[in-house]
C-alpha atoms as a PDB file:
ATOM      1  CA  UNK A   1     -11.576  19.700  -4.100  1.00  0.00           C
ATOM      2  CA  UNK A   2      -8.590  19.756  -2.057  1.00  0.00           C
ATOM      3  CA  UNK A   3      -5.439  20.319  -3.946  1.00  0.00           C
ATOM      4  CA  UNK A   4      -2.868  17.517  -3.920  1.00  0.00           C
ATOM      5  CA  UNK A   5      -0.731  17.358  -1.198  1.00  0.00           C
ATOM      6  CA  UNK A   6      -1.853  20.080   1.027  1.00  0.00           C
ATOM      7  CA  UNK A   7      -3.557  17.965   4.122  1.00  0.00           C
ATOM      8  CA  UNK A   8      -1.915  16.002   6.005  1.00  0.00           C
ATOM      9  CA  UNK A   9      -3.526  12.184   5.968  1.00  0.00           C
ATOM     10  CA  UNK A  10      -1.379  10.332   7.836  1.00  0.00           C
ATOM     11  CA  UNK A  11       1.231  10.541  10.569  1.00  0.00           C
ATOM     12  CA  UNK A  12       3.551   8.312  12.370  1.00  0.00           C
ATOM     13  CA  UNK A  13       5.076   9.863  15.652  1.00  0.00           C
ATOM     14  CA  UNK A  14       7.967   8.034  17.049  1.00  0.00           C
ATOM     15  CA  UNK A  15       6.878   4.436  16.295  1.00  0.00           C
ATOM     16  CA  UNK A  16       8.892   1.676  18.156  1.00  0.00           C
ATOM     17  CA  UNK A  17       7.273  -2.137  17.571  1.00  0.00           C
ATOM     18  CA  UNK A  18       9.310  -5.133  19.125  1.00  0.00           C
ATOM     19  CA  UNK A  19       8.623  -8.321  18.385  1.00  0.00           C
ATOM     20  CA  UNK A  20       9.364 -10.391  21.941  1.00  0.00           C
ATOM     21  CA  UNK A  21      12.375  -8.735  22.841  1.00  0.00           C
ATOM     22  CA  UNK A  22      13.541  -7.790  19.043  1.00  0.00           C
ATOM     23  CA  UNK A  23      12.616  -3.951  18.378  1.00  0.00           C
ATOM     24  CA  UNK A  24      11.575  -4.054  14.760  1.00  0.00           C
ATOM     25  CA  UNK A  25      10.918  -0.037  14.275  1.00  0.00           C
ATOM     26  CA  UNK A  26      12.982   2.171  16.027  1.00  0.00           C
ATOM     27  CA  UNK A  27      11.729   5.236  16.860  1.00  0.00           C
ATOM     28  CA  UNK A  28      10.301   5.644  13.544  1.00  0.00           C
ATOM     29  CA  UNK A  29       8.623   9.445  12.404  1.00  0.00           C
ATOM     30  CA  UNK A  30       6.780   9.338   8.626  1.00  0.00           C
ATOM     31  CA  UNK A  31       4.109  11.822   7.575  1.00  0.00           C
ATOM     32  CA  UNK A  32       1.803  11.314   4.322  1.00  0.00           C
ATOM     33  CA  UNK A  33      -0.440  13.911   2.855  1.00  0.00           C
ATOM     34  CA  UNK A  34      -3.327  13.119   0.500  1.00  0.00           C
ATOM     35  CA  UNK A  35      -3.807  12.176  -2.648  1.00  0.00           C
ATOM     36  CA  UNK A  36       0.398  11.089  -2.915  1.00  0.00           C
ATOM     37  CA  UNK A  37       2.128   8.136  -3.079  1.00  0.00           C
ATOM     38  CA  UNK A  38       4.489   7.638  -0.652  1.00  0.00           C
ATOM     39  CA  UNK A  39       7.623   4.996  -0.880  1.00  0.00           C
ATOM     40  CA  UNK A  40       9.218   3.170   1.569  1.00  0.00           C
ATOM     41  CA  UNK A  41      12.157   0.845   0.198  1.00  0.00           C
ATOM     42  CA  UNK A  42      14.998  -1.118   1.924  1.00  0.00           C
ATOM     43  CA  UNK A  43      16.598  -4.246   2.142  1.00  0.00           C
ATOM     44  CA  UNK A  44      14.929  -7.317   2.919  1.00  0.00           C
ATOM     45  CA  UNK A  45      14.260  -7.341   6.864  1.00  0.00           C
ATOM     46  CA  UNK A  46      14.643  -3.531   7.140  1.00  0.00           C
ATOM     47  CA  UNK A  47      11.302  -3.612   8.916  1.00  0.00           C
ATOM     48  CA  UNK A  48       8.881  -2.384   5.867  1.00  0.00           C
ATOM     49  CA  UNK A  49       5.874  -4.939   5.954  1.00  0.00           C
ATOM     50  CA  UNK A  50       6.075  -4.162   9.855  1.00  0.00           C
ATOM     51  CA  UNK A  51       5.246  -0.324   9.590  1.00  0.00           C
ATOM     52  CA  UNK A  52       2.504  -1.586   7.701  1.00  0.00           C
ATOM     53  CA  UNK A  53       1.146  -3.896   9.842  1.00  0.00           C
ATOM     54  CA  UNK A  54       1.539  -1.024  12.282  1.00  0.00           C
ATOM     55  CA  UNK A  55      -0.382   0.932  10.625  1.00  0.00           C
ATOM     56  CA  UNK A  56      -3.331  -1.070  10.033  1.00  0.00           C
ATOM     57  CA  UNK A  57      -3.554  -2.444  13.177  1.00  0.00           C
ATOM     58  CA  UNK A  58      -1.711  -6.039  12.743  1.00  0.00           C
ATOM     59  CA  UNK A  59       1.186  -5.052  15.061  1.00  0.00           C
ATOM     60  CA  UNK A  60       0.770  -3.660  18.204  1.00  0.00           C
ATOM     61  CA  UNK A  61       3.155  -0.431  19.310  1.00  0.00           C
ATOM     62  CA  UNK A  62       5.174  -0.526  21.970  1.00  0.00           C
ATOM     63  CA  UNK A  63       5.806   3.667  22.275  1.00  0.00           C
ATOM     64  CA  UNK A  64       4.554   6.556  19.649  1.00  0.00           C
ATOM     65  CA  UNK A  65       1.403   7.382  18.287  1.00  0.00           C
ATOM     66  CA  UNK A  66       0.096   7.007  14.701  1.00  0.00           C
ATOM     67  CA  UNK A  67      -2.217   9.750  13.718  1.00  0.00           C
ATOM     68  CA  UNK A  68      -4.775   9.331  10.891  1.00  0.00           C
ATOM     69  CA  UNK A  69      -7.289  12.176   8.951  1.00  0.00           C
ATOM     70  CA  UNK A  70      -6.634  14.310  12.170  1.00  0.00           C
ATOM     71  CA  UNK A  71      -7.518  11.173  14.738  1.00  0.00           C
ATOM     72  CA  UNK A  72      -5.001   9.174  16.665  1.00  0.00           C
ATOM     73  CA  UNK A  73      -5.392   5.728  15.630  1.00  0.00           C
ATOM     74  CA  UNK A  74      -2.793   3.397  17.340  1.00  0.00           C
ATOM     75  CA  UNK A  75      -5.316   2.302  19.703  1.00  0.00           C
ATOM     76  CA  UNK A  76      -8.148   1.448  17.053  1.00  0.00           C
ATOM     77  CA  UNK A  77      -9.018  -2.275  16.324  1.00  0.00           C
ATOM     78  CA  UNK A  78      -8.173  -3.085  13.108  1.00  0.00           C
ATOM     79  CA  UNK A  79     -12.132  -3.702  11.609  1.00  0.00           C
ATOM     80  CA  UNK A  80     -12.555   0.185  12.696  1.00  0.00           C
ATOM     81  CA  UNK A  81      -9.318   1.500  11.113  1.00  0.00           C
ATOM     82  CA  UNK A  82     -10.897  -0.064   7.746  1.00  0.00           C
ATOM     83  CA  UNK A  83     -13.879   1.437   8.380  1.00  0.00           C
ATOM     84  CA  UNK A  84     -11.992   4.761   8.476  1.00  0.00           C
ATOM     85  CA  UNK A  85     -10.324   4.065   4.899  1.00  0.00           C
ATOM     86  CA  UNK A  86      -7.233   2.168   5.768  1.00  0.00           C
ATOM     87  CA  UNK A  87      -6.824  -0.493   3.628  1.00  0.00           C
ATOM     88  CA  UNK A  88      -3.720  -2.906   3.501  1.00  0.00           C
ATOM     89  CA  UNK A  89      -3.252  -5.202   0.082  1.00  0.00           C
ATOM     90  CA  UNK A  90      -0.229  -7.387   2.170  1.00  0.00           C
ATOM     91  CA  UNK A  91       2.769  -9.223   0.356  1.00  0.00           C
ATOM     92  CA  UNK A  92       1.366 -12.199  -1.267  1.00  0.00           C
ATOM     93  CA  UNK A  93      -1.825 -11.530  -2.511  1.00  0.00           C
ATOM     94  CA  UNK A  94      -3.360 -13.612  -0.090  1.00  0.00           C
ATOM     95  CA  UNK A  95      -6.590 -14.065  -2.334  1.00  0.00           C
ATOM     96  CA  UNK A  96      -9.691 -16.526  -1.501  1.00  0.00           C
ATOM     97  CA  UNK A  97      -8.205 -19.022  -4.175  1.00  0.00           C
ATOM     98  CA  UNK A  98     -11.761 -21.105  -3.383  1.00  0.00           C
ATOM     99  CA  UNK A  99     -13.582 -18.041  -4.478  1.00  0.00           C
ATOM    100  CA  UNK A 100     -14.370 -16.805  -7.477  1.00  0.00           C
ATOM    101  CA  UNK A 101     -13.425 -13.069  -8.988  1.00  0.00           C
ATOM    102  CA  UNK A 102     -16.782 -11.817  -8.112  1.00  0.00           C
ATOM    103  CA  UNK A 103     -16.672 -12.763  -5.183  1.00  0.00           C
ATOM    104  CA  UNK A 104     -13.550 -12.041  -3.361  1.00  0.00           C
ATOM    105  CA  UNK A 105     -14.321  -8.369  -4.697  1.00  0.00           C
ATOM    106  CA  UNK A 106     -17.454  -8.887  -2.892  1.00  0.00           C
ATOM    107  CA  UNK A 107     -15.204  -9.850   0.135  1.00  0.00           C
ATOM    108  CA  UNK A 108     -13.239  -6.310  -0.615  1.00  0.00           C
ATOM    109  CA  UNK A 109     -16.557  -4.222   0.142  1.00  0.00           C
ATOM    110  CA  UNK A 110     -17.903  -6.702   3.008  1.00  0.00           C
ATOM    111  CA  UNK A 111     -17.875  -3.876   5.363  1.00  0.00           C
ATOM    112  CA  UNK A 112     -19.945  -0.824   3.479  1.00  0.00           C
ATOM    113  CA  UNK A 113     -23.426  -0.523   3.527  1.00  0.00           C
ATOM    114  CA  UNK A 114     -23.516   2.090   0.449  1.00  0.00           C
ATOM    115  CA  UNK A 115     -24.710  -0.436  -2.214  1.00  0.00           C
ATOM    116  CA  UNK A 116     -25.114   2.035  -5.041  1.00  0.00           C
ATOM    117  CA  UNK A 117     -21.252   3.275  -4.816  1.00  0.00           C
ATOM    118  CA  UNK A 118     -20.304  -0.038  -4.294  1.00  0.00           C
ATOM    119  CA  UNK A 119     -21.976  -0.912  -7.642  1.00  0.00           C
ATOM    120  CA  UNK A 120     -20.172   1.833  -9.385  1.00  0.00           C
ATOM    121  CA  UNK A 121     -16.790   0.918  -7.613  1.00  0.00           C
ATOM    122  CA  UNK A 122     -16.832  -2.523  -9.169  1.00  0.00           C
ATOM    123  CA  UNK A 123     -17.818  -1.286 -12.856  1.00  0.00           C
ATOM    124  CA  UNK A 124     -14.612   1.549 -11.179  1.00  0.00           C
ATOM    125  CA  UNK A 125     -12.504  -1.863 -10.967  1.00  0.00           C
ATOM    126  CA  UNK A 126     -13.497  -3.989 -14.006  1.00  0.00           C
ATOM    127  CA  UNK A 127     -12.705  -0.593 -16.406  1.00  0.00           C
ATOM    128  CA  UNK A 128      -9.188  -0.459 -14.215  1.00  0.00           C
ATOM    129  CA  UNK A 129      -8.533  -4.523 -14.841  1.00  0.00           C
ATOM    130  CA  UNK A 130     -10.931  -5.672 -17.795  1.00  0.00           C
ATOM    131  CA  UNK A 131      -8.680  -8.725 -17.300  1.00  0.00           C
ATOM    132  CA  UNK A 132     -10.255  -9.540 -14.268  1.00  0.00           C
ATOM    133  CA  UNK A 133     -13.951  -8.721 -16.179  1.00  0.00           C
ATOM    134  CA  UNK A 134     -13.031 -11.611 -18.534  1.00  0.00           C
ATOM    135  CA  UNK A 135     -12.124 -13.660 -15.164  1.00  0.00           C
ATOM    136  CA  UNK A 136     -15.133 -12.900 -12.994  1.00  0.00           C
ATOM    137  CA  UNK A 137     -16.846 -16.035 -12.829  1.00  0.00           C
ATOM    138  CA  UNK A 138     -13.046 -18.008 -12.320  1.00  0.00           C
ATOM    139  CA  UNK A 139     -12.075 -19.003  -9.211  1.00  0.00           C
ATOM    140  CA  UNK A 140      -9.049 -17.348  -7.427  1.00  0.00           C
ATOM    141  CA  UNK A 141      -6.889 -20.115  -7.766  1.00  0.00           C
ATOM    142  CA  UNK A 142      -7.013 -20.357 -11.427  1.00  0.00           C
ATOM    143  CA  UNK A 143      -5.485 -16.913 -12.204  1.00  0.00           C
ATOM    144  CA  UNK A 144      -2.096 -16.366 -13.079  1.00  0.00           C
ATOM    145  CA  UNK A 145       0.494 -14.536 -10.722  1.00  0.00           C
ATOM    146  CA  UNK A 146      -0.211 -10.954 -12.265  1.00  0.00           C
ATOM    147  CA  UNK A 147      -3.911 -11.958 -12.343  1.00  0.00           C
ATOM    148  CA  UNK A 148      -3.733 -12.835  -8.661  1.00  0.00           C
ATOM    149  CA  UNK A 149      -2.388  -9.544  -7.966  1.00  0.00           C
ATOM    150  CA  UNK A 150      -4.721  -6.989 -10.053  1.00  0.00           C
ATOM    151  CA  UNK A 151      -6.870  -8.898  -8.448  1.00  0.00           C
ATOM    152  CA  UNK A 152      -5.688  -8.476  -4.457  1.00  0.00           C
ATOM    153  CA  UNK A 153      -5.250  -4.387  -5.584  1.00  0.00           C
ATOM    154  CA  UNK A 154      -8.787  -4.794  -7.016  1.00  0.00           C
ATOM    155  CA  UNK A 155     -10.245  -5.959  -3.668  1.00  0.00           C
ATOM    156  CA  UNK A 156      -8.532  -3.443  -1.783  1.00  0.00           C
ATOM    157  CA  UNK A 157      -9.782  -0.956  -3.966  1.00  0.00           C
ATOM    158  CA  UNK A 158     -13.680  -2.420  -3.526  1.00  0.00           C
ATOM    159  CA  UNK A 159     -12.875  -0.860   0.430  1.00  0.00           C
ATOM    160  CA  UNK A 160     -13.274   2.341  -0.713  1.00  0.00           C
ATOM    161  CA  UNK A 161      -9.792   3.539   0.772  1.00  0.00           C
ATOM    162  CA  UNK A 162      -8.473   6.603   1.696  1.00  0.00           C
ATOM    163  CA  UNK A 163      -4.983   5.457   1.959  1.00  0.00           C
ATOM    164  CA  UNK A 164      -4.077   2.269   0.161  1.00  0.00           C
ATOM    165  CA  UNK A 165      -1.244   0.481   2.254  1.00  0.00           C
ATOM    166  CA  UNK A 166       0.279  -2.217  -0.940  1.00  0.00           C
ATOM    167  CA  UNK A 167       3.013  -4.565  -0.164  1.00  0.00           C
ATOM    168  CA  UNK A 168       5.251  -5.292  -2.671  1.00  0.00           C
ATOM    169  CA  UNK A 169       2.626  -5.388  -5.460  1.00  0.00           C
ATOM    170  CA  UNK A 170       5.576  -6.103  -8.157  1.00  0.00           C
ATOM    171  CA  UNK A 171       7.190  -9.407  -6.251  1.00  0.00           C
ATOM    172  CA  UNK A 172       7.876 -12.061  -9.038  1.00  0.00           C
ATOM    173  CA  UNK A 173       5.774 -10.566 -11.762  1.00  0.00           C
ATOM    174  CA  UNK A 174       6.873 -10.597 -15.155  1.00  0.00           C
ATOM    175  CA  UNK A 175       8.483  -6.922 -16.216  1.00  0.00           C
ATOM    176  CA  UNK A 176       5.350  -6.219 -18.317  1.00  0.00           C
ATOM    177  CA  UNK A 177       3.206  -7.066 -15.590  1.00  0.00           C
ATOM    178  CA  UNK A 178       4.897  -4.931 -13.802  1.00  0.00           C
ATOM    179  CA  UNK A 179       4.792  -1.779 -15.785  1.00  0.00           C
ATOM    180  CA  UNK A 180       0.998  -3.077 -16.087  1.00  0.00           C
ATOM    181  CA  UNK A 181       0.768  -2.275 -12.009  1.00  0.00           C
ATOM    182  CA  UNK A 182       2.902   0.810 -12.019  1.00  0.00           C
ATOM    183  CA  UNK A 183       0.755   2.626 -14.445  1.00  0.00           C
ATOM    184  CA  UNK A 184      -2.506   1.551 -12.508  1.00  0.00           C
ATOM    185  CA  UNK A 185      -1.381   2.249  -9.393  1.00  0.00           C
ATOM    186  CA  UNK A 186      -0.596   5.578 -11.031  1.00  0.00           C
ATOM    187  CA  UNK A 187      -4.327   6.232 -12.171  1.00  0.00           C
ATOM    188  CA  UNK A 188      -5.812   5.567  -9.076  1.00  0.00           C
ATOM    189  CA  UNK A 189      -3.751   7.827  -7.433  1.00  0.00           C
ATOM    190  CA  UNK A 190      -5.006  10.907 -10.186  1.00  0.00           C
ATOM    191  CA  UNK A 191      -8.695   8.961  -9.256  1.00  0.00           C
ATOM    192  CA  UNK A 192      -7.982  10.593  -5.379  1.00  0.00           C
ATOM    193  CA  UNK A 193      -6.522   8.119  -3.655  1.00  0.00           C
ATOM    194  CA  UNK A 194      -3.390   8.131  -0.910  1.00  0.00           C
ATOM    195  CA  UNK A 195      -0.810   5.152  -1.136  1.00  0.00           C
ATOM    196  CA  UNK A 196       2.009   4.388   1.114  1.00  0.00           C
ATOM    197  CA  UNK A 197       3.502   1.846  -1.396  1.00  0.00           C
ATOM    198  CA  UNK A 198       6.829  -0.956  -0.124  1.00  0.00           C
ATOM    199  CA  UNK A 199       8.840  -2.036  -2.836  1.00  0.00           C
ATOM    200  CA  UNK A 200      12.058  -4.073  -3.251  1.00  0.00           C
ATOM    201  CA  UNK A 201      12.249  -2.829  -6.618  1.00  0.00           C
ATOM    202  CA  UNK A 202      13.358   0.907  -5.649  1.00  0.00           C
ATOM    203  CA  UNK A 203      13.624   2.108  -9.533  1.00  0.00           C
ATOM    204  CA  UNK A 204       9.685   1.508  -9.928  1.00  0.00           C
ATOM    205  CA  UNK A 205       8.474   3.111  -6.495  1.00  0.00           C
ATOM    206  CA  UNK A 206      10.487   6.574  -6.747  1.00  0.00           C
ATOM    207  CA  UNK A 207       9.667   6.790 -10.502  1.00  0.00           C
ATOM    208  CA  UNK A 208       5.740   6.150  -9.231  1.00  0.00           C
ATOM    209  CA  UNK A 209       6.145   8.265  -5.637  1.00  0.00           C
ATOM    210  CA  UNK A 210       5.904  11.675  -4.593  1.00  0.00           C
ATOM    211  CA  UNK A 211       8.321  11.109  -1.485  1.00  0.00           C
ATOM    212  CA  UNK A 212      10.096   8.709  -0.180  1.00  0.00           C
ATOM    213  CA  UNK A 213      11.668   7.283   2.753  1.00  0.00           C
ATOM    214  CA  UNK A 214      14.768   4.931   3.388  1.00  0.00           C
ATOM    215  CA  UNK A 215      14.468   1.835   5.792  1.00  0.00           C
ATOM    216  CA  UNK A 216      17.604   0.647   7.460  1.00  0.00           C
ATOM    217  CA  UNK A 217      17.272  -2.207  10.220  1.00  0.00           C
ATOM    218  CA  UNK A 218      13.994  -0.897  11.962  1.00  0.00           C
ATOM    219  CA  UNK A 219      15.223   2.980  11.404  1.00  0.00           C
ATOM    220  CA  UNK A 220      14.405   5.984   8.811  1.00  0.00           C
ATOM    221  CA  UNK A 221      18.178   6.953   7.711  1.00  0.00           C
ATOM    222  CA  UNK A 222      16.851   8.999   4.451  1.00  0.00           C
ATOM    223  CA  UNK A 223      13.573  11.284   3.294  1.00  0.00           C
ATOM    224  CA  UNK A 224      13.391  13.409   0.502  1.00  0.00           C
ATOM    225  CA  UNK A 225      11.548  14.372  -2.589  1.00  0.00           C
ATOM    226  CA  UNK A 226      11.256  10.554  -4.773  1.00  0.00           C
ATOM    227  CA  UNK A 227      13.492  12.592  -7.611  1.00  0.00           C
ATOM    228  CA  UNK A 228      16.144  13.573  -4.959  1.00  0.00           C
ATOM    229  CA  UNK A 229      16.027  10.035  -4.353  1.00  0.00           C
ATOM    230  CA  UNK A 230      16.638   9.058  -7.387  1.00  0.00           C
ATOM    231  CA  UNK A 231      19.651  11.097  -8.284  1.00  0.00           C
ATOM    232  CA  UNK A 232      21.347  10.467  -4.815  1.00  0.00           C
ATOM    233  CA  UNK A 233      24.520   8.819  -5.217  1.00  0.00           C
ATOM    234  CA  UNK A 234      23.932   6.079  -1.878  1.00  0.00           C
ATOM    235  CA  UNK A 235      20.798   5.141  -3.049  1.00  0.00           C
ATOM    236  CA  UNK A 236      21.864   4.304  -6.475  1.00  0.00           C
ATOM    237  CA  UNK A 237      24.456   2.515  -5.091  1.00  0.00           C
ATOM    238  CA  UNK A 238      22.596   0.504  -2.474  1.00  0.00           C
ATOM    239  CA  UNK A 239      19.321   0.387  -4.229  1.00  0.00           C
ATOM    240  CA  UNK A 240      19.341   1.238  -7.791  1.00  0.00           C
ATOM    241  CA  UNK A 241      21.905  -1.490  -9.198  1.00  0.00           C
ATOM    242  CA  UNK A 242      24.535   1.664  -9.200  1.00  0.00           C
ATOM    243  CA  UNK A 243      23.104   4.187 -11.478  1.00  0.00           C
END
């Protein structure tokens, strides 16, 4: 087994994305080694949903490459980049409400033909949410908001990913619910899996990450270790409520 941290998984080389003639990421540079978790925090339109969008194929670059398990990526349809173990859980949830627990984490491992690991990845799921074990035969729609969201983390997981992309996986939860996410998104990290993880609550996702980067209006202004970040003065101030 590889140890933690030593490959390099994913790279972004000098991303710019514009959206008509707004650039969104400017000139953006990120690199993510396996089995880490990765942060990427800033203020509300600081461009974070859009590098991963980027990433998985939903946004088009206008300049720079993004390189992925030692292949360049940026020019990959999105179905293939899936295929390859990118998987993006977006802001939202965004769950088949008309479906039922079952079956939108059927809908998670649409794509794989290995039906014997995907068998053991949903027994893998139901041990990570028994809530959702309870819930199986309940339609989407019928689960509460932290429900909604094991669920949508559950579905990504049913992909099989490499690299789990999650989009603010703690917006308008309830603070136990939260601390409910933070530790599983902690486990299946030690389980082998790589997450690049956007968060408006900054406290959560450098207590959880390994690194971690500072957004600023389309542009990386900070990187360091996530405990540097932590103890740095201007992001306490600008992220962290002060102290």
């Amino acid at each position: 087994m590889t140890k933690k941290g030593t490959k390099m998984l994913l790279e972004l080389k000098d991303v710019n994305v514009h959206y008509g003639k707004i650039q969104a990421l400017k000139s953006i540079s990120m690199t993510i080694k396996e089995r880490t978790i990765v942060c990427l925090i800033g203020a509300n339109g600081a461009g974070k949903s859009t590098v991963l969008k980027t990433i998985s194929g939903l946004n088009h670059l206008t300049s720079g490459e993004i390189w992925f398990d030692g292949r360049r990526i940026d020019r990959l349809p999105v179905d293939v980049r899936v295929g390859m173990g990118i998987v993006h859980v977006p802001e939202g949830r965004r769950i088949f409400t008309d479906l039922t627990v079952r079956e939108n984490l059927n809908m998670g491992s649409y794509t794989r033909k290995d039906k014997q690991p995907v068998k053991r990845d949903l027994e893998r799921v139901f041990k990570l949410f028994p809530i959702l074990l309870e819930r199986k035969n309940q339609r989407g729609g019928s689960l509460s908001g932290g429900e909604q969201q094991m669920l949508a983390l559950a579905r990504g997981l049913m992909a099989n990913p490499k690299i789990l992309l999650l989009d603010e996986p703690s917006l308008g939860l309830a603070l136990l619910i939260v601390r409910e996410i933070a530790d599983i998104i902690k486990e299946v990290q030690k389980e082998g899996a790589t997450i690049l993880l956007v968060e408006q609550n900054a406290s959560m996702a450098l207590r959880l990450a390994d690194f971690g980067y500072i957004l600023e209006t389309g542009s990386i202004t900070l990187e360091d270790n996530a405990r540097n970040l932590l103890l740095n003065e201007a992001v306490k101030e600008a992220y962290l409520g002060g102290g």
